[in-house]
N, C-alpha and C. Protein backbone atom coordinates (compact mmCIF):
# COMPACT_ATOMS: atom_id res chain seq x y z
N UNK A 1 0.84 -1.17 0.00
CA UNK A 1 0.00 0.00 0.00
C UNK A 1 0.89 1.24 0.00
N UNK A 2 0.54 2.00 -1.00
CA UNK A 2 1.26 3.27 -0.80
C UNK A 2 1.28 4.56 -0.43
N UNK A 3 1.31 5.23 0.51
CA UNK A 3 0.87 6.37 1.01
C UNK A 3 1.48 7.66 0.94
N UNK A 4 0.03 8.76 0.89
CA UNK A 4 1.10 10.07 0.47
C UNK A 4 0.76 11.58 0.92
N UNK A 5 1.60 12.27 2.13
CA UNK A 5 0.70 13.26 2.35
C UNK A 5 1.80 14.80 2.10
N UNK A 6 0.80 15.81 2.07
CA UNK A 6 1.68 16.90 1.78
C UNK A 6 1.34 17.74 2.82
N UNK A 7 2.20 18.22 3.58
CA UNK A 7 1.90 19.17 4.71
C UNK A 7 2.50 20.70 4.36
N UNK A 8 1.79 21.60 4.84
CA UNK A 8 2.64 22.84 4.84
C UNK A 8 3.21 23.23 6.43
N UNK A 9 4.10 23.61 6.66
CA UNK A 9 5.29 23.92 8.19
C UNK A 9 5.51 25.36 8.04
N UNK A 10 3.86 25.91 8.55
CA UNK A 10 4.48 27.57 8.56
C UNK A 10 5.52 28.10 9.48
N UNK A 11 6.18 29.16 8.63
CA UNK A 11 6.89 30.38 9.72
C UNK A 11 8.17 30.48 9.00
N UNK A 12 9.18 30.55 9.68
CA UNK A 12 10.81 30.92 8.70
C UNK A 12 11.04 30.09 7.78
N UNK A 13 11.11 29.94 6.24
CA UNK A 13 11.73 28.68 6.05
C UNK A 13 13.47 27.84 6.34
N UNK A 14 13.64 28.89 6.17
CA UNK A 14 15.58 28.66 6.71
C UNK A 14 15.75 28.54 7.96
N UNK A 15 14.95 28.44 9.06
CA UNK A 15 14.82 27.40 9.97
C UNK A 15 14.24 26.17 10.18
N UNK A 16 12.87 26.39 9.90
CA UNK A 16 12.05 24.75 9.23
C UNK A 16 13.38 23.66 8.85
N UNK A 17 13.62 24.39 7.73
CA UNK A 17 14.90 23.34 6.72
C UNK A 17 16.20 23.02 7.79
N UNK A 18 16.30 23.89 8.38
CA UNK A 18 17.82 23.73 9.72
C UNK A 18 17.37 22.73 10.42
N UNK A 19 16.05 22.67 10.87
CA UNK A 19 15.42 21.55 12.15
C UNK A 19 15.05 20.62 11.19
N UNK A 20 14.57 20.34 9.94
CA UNK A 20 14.08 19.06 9.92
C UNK A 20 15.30 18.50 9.19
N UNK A 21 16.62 19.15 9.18
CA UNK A 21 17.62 18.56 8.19
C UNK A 21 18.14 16.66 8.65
N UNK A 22 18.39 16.64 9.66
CA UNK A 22 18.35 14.59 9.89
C UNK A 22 17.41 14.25 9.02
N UNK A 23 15.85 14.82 8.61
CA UNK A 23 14.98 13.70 8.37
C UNK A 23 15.62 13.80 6.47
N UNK A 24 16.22 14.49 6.29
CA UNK A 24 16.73 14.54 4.36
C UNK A 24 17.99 14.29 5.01
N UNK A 25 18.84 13.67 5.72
CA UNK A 25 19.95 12.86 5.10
C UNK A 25 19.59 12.15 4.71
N UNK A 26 21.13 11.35 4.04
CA UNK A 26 20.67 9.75 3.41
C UNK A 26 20.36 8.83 4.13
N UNK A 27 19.29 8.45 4.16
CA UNK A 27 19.06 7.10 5.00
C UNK A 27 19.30 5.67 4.23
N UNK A 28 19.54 4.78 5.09
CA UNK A 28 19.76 3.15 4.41
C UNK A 28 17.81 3.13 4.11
N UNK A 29 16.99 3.60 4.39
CA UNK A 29 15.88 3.41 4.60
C UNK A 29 15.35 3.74 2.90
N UNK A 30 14.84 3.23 1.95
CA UNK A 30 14.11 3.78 0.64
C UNK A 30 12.69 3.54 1.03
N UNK A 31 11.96 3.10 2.05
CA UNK A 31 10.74 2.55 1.66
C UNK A 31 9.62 4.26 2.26
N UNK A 32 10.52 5.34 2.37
CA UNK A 32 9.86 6.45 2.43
C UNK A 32 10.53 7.41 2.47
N UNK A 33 10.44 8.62 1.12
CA UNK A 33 10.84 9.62 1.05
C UNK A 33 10.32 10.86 1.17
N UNK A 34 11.02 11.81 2.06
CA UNK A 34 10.40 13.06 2.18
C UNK A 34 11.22 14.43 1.30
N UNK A 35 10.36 14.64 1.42
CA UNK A 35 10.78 15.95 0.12
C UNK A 35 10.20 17.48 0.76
N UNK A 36 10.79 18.36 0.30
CA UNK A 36 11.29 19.64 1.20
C UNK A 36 10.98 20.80 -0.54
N UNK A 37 9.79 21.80 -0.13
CA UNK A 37 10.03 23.12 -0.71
C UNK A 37 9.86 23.91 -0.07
N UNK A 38 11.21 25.05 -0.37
CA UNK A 38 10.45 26.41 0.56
C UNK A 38 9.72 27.28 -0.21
N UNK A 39 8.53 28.30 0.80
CA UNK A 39 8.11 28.54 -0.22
C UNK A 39 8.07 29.96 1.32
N UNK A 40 7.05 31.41 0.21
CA UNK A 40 6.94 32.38 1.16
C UNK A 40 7.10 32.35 2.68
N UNK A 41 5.54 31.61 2.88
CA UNK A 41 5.06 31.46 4.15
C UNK A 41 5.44 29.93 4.72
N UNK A 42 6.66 29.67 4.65
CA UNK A 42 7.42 28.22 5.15
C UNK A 42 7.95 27.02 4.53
N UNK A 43 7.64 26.14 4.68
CA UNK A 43 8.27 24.51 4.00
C UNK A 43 7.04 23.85 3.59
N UNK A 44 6.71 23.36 2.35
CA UNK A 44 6.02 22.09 2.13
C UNK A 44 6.67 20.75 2.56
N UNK A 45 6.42 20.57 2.77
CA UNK A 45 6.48 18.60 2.82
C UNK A 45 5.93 17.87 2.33
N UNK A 46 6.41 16.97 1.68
CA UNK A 46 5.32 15.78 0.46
C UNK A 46 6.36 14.14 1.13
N UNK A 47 5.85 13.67 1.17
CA UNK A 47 5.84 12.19 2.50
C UNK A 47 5.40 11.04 1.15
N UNK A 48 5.78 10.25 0.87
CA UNK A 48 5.41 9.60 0.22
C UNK A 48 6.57 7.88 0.75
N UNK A 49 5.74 7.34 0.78
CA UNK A 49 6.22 5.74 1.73
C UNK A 49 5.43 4.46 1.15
N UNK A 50 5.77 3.54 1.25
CA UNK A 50 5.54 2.40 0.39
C UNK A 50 4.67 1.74 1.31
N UNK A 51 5.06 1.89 2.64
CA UNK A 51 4.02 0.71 3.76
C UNK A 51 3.44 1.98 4.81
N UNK A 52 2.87 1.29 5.50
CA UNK A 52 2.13 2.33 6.58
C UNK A 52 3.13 2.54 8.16
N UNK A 53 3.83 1.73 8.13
CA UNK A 53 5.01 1.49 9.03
C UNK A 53 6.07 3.14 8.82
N UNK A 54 6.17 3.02 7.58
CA UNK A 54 7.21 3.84 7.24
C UNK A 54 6.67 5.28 7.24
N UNK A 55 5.39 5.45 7.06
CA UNK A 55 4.71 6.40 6.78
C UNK A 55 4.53 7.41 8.35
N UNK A 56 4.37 6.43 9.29
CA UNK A 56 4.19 6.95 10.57
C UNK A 56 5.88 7.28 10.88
N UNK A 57 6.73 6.32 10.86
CA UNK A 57 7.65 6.71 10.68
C UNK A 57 8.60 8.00 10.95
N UNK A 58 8.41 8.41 9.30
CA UNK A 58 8.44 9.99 8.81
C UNK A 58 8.01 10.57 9.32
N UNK A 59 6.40 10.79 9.69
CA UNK A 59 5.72 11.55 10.42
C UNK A 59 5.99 11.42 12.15
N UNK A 60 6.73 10.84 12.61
CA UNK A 60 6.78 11.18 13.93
C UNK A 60 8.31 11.75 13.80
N UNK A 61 9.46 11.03 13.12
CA UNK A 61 10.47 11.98 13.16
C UNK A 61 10.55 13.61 12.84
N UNK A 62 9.53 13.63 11.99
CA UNK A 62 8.83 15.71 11.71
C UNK A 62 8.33 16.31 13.18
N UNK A 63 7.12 15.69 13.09
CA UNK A 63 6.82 16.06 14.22
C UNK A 63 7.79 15.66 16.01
N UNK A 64 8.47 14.89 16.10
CA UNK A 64 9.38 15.15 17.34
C UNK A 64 10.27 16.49 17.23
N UNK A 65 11.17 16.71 16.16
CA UNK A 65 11.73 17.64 15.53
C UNK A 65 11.15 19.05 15.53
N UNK A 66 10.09 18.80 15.18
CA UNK A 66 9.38 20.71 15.01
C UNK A 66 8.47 20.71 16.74
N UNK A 67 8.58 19.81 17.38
CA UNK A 67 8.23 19.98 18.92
C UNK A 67 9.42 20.51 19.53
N UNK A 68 10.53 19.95 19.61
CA UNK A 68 11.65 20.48 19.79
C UNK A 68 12.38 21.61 19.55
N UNK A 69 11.79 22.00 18.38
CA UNK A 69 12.08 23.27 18.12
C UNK A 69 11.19 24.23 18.68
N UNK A 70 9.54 24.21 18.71
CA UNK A 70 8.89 24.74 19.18
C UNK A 70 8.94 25.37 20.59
N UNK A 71 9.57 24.06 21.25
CA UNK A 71 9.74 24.18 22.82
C UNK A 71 10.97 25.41 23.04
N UNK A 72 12.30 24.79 22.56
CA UNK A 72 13.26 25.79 22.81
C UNK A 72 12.79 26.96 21.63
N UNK A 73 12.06 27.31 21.27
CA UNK A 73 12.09 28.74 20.97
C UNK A 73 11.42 29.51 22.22
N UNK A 74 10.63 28.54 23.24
CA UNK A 74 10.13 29.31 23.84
C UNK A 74 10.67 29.68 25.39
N UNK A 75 11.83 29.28 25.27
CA UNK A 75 12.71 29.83 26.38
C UNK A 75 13.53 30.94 26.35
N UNK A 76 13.32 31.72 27.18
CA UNK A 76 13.55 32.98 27.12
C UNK A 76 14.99 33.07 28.40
């Protein structure tokens, strides 16, 4: 089964891209690739994965990542 979602990651894009940069190295992993545009108002993301395993995957390494970032931005 193949799955495929496109998210938009508002706010800076040249930070977006700094924090989610681990999830675009090379991985030994092919069975899901994520793909990165910047655009005005932030980063697209297009997720596309072969099993549903891989799919969650991706999506929790984004989202741990942009929590992390979220958090320490908010320490003052």
């Amino acid at each position: 089964m193949k799955l495929t979602a496109t998210l938009l990651v508002e706010g800076n894009p040249d930070l977006i891209m700094a924090v989610l940069a681990p999830v675009f190295r090379d991985r030994q992993d092919r069975r899901a690739v994520v793909r990165a545009e910047q655009q005005k108002e932030g980063v697209a993301l297009s997720i596309i994965a072969k099993d549903v395993i891989a799919f969650r995957a991706s999506m929790n390494s984004i989202t741990q990542l942009l929590a992390v970032q979220e958090k320490t931005s908010q320490i003052k």
